[in-house]
N, C-alpha and C. Protein backbone atom coordinates (compact mmCIF):
# COMPACT_ATOMS: atom_id res chain seq x y z
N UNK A 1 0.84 -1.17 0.00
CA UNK A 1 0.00 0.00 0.00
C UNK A 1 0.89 1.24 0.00
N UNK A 2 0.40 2.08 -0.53
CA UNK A 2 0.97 3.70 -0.28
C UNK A 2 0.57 4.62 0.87
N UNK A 3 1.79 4.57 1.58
CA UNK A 3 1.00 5.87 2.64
C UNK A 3 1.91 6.88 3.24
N UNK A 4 1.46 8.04 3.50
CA UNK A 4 1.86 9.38 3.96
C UNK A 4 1.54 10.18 4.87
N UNK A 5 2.43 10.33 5.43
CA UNK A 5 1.98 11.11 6.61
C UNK A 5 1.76 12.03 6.60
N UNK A 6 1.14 13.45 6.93
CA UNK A 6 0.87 14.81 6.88
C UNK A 6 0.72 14.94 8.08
N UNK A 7 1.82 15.99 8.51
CA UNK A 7 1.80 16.81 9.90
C UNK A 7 1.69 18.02 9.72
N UNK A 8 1.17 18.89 10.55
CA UNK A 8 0.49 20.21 10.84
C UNK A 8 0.80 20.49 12.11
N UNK A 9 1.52 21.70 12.13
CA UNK A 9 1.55 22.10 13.50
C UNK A 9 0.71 22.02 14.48
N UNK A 10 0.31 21.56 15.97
CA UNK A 10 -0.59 22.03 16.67
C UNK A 10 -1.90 21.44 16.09
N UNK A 11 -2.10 20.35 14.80
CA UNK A 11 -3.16 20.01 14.45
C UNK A 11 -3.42 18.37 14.41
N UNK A 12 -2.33 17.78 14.81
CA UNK A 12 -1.77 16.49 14.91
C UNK A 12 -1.35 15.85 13.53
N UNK A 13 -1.78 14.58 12.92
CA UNK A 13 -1.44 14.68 11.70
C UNK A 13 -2.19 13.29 11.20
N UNK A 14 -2.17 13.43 9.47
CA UNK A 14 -3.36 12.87 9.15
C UNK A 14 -2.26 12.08 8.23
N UNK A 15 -2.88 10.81 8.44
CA UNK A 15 -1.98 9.79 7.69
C UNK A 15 -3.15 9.22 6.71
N UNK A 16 -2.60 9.27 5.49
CA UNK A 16 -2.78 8.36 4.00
C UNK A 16 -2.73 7.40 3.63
N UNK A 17 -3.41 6.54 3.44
CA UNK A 17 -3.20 5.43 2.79
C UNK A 17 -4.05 4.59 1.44
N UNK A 18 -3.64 4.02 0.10
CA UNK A 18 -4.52 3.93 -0.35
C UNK A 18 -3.66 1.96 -1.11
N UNK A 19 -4.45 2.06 -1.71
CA UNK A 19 -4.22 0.29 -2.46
C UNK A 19 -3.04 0.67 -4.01
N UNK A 20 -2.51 0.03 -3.85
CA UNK A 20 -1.04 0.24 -5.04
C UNK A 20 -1.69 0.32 -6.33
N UNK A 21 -3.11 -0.26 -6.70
CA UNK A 21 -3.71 -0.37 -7.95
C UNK A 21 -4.20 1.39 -8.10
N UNK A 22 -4.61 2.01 -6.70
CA UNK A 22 -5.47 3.27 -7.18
C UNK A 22 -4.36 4.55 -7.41
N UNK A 23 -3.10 4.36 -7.30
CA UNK A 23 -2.37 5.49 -7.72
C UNK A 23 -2.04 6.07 -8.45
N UNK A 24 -2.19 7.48 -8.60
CA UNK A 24 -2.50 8.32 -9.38
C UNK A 24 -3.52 8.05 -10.69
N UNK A 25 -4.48 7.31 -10.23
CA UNK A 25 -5.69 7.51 -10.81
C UNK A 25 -6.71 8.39 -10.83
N UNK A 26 -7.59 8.60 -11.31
CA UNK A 26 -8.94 9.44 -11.27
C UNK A 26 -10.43 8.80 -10.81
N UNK A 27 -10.95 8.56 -9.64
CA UNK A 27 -12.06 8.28 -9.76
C UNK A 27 -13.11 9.12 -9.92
N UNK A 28 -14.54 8.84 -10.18
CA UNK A 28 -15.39 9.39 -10.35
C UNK A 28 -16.62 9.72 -9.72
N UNK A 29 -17.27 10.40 -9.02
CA UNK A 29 -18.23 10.33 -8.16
C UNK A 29 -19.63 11.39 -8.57
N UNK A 30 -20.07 10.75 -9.33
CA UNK A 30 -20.62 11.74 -10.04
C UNK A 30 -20.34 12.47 -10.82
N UNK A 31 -20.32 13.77 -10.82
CA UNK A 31 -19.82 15.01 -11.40
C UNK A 31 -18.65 15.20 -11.10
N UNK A 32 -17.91 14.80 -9.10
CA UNK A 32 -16.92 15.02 -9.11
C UNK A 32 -15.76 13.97 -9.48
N UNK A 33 -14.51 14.54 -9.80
CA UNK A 33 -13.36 13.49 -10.06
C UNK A 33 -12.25 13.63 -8.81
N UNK A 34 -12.44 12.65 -8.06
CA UNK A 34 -11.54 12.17 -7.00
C UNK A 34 -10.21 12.00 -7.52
N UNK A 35 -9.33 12.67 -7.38
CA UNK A 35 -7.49 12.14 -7.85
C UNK A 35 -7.11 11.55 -6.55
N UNK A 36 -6.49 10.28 -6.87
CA UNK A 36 -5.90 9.93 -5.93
C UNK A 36 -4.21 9.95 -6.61
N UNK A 37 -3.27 11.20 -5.67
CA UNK A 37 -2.01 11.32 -6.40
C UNK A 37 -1.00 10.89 -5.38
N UNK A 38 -0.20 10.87 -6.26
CA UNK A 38 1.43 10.68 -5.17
C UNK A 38 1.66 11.81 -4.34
N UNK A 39 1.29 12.98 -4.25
CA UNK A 39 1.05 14.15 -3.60
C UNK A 39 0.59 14.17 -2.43
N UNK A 40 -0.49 13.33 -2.24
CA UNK A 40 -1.03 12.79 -1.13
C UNK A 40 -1.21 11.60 -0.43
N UNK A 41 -0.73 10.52 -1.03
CA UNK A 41 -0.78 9.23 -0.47
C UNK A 41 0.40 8.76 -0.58
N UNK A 42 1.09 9.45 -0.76
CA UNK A 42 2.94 9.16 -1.18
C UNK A 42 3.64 8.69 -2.41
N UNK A 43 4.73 8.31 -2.56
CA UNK A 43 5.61 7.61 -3.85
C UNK A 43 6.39 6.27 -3.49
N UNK A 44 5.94 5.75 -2.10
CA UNK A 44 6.42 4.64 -2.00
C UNK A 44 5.70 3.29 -1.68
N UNK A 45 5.92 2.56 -2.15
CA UNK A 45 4.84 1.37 -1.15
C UNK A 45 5.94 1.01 0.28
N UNK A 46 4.65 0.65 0.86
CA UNK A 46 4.93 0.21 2.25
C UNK A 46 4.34 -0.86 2.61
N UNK A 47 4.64 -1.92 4.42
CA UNK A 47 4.27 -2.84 4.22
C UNK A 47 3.02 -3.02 4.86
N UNK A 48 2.40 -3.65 5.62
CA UNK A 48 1.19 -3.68 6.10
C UNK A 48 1.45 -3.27 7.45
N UNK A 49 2.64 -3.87 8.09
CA UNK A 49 2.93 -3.45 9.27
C UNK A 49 2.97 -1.99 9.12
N UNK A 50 3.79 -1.46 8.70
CA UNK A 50 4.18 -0.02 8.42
C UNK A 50 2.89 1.05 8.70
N UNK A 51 1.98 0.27 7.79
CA UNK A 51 0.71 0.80 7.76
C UNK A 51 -0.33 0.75 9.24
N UNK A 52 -0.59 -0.24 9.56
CA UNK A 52 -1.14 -0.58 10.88
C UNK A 52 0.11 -0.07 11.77
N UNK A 53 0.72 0.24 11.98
CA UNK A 53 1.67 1.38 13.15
C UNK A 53 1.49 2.85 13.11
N UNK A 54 1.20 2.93 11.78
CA UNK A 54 0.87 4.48 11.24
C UNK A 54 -0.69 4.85 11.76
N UNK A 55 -1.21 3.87 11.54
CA UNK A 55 -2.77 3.69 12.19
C UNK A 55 -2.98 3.98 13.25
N UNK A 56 -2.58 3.34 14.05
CA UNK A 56 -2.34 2.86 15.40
C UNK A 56 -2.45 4.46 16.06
N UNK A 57 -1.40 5.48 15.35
CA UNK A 57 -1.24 6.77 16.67
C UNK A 57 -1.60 8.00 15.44
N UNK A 58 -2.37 7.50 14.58
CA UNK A 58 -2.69 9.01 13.77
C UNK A 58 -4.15 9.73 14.40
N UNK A 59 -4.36 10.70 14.15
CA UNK A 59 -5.24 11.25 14.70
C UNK A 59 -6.46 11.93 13.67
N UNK A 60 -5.77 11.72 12.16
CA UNK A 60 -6.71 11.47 11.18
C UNK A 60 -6.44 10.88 10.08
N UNK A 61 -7.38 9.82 9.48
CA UNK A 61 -6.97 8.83 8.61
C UNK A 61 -7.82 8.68 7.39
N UNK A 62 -7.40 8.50 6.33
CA UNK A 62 -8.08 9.22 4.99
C UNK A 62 -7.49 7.54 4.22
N UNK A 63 -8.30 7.04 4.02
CA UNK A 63 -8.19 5.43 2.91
C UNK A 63 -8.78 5.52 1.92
N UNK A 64 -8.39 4.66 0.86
CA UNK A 64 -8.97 4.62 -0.23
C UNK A 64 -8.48 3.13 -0.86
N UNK A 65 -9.30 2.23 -1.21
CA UNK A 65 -9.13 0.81 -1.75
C UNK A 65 -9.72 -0.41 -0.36
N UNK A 66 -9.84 -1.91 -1.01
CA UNK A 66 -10.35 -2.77 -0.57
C UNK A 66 -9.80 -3.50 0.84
N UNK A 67 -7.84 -3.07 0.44
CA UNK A 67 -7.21 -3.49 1.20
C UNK A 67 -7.19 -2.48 2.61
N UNK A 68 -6.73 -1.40 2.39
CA UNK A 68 -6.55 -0.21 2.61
C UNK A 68 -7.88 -0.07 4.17
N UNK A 69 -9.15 -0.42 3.44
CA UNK A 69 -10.40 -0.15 4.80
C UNK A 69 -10.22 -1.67 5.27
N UNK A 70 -9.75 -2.66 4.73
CA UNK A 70 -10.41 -4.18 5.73
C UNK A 70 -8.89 -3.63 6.33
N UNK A 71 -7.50 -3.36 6.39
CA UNK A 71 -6.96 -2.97 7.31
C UNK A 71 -7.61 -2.21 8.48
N UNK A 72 -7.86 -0.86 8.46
CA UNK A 72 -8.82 0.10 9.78
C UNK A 72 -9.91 -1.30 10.02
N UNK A 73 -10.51 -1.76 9.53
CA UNK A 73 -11.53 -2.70 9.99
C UNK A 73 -10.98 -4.00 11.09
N UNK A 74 -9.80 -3.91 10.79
CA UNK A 74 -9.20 -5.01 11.55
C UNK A 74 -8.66 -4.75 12.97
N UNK A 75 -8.26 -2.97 12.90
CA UNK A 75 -7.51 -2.73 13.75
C UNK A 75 -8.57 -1.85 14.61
N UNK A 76 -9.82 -2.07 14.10
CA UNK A 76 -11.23 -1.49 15.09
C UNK A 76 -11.62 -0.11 14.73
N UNK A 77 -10.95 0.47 13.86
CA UNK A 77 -11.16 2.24 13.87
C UNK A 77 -12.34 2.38 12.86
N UNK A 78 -12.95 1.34 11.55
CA UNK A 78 -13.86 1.50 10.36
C UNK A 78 -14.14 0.27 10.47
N UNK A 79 -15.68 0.59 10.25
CA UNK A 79 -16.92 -0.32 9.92
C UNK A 79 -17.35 -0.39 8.45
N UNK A 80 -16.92 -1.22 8.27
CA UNK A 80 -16.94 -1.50 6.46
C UNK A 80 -18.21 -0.87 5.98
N UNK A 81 -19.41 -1.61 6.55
CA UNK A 81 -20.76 -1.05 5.77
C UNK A 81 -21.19 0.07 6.35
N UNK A 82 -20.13 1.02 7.10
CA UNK A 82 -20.32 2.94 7.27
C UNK A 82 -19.49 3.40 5.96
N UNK A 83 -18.45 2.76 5.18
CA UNK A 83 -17.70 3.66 3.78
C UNK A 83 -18.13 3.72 3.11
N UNK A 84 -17.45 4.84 1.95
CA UNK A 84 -18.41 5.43 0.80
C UNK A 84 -18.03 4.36 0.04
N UNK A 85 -18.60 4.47 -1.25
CA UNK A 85 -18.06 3.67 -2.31
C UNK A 85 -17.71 4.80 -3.34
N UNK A 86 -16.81 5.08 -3.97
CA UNK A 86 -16.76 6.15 -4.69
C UNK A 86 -16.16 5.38 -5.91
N UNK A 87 -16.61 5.12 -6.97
CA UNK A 87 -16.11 4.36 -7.94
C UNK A 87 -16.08 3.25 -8.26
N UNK A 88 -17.07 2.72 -7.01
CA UNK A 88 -17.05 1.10 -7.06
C UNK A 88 -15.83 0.92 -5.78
N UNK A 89 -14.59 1.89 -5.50
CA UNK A 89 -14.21 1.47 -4.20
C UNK A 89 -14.29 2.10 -2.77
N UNK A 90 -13.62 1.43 -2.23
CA UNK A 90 -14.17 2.11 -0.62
C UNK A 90 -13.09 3.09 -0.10
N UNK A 91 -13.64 3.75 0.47
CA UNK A 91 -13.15 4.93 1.10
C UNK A 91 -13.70 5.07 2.27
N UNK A 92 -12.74 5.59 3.47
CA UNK A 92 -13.53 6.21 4.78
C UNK A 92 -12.18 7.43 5.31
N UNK A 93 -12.74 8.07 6.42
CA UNK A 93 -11.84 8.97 6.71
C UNK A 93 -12.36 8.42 8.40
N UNK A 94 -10.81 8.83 9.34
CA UNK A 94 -11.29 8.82 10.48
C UNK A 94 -10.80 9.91 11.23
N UNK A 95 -11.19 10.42 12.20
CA UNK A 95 -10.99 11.74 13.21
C UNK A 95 -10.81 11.35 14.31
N UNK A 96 -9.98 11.84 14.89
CA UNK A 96 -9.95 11.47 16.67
C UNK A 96 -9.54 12.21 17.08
N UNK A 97 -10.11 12.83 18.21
CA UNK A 97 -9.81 14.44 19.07
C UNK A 97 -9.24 13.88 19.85
């Protein structure tokens, strides 16, 4: 999977992650077109561990792909049948104050 961290001062930081198939693609959601770029979900793959550690202490979490949510689903943070489907795939975001 691809994932990235984004830190913000004073705002904690929101980690990325999406499935190696959806990068730098375009999905579609209607009218709008979802990019999923290397800009935001990174330029490297990583491993699952990597990913579930990143999980583990982020304080907001932005997925995109099949693999990507049954990970958060595993590690308790996303409920599969609460994500969007945007393209036929799944997506969720999570927040934690």
């Amino acid at each position: 999977m691809y994932l990235k961290v984004h830190r913000a001062r004073g705002q904690g930081e929101v980690v990325a992650v999406c499935d190696p198939e959806l990068i730098n693609r375009t999905l579609r959601h209607g009218d709008v077109d979802v990019p999923i770029s290397e800009g935001f979900y990174g330029d490297r793959l990583v491993t699952e561990d990597e990913v579930r550690e990143a999980l583990k202490h982020a304080s907001n979490i932005n997925l995109f792909g099949r693999r990507a949510v049954q990970l958060a689903c595993e590690l308790g943070l996303v409920d599969e049948a609460e994500c969007l489907l945007i393209d036929e795939v799944p997506h969720a975001q999570v927040y934690r104050l």
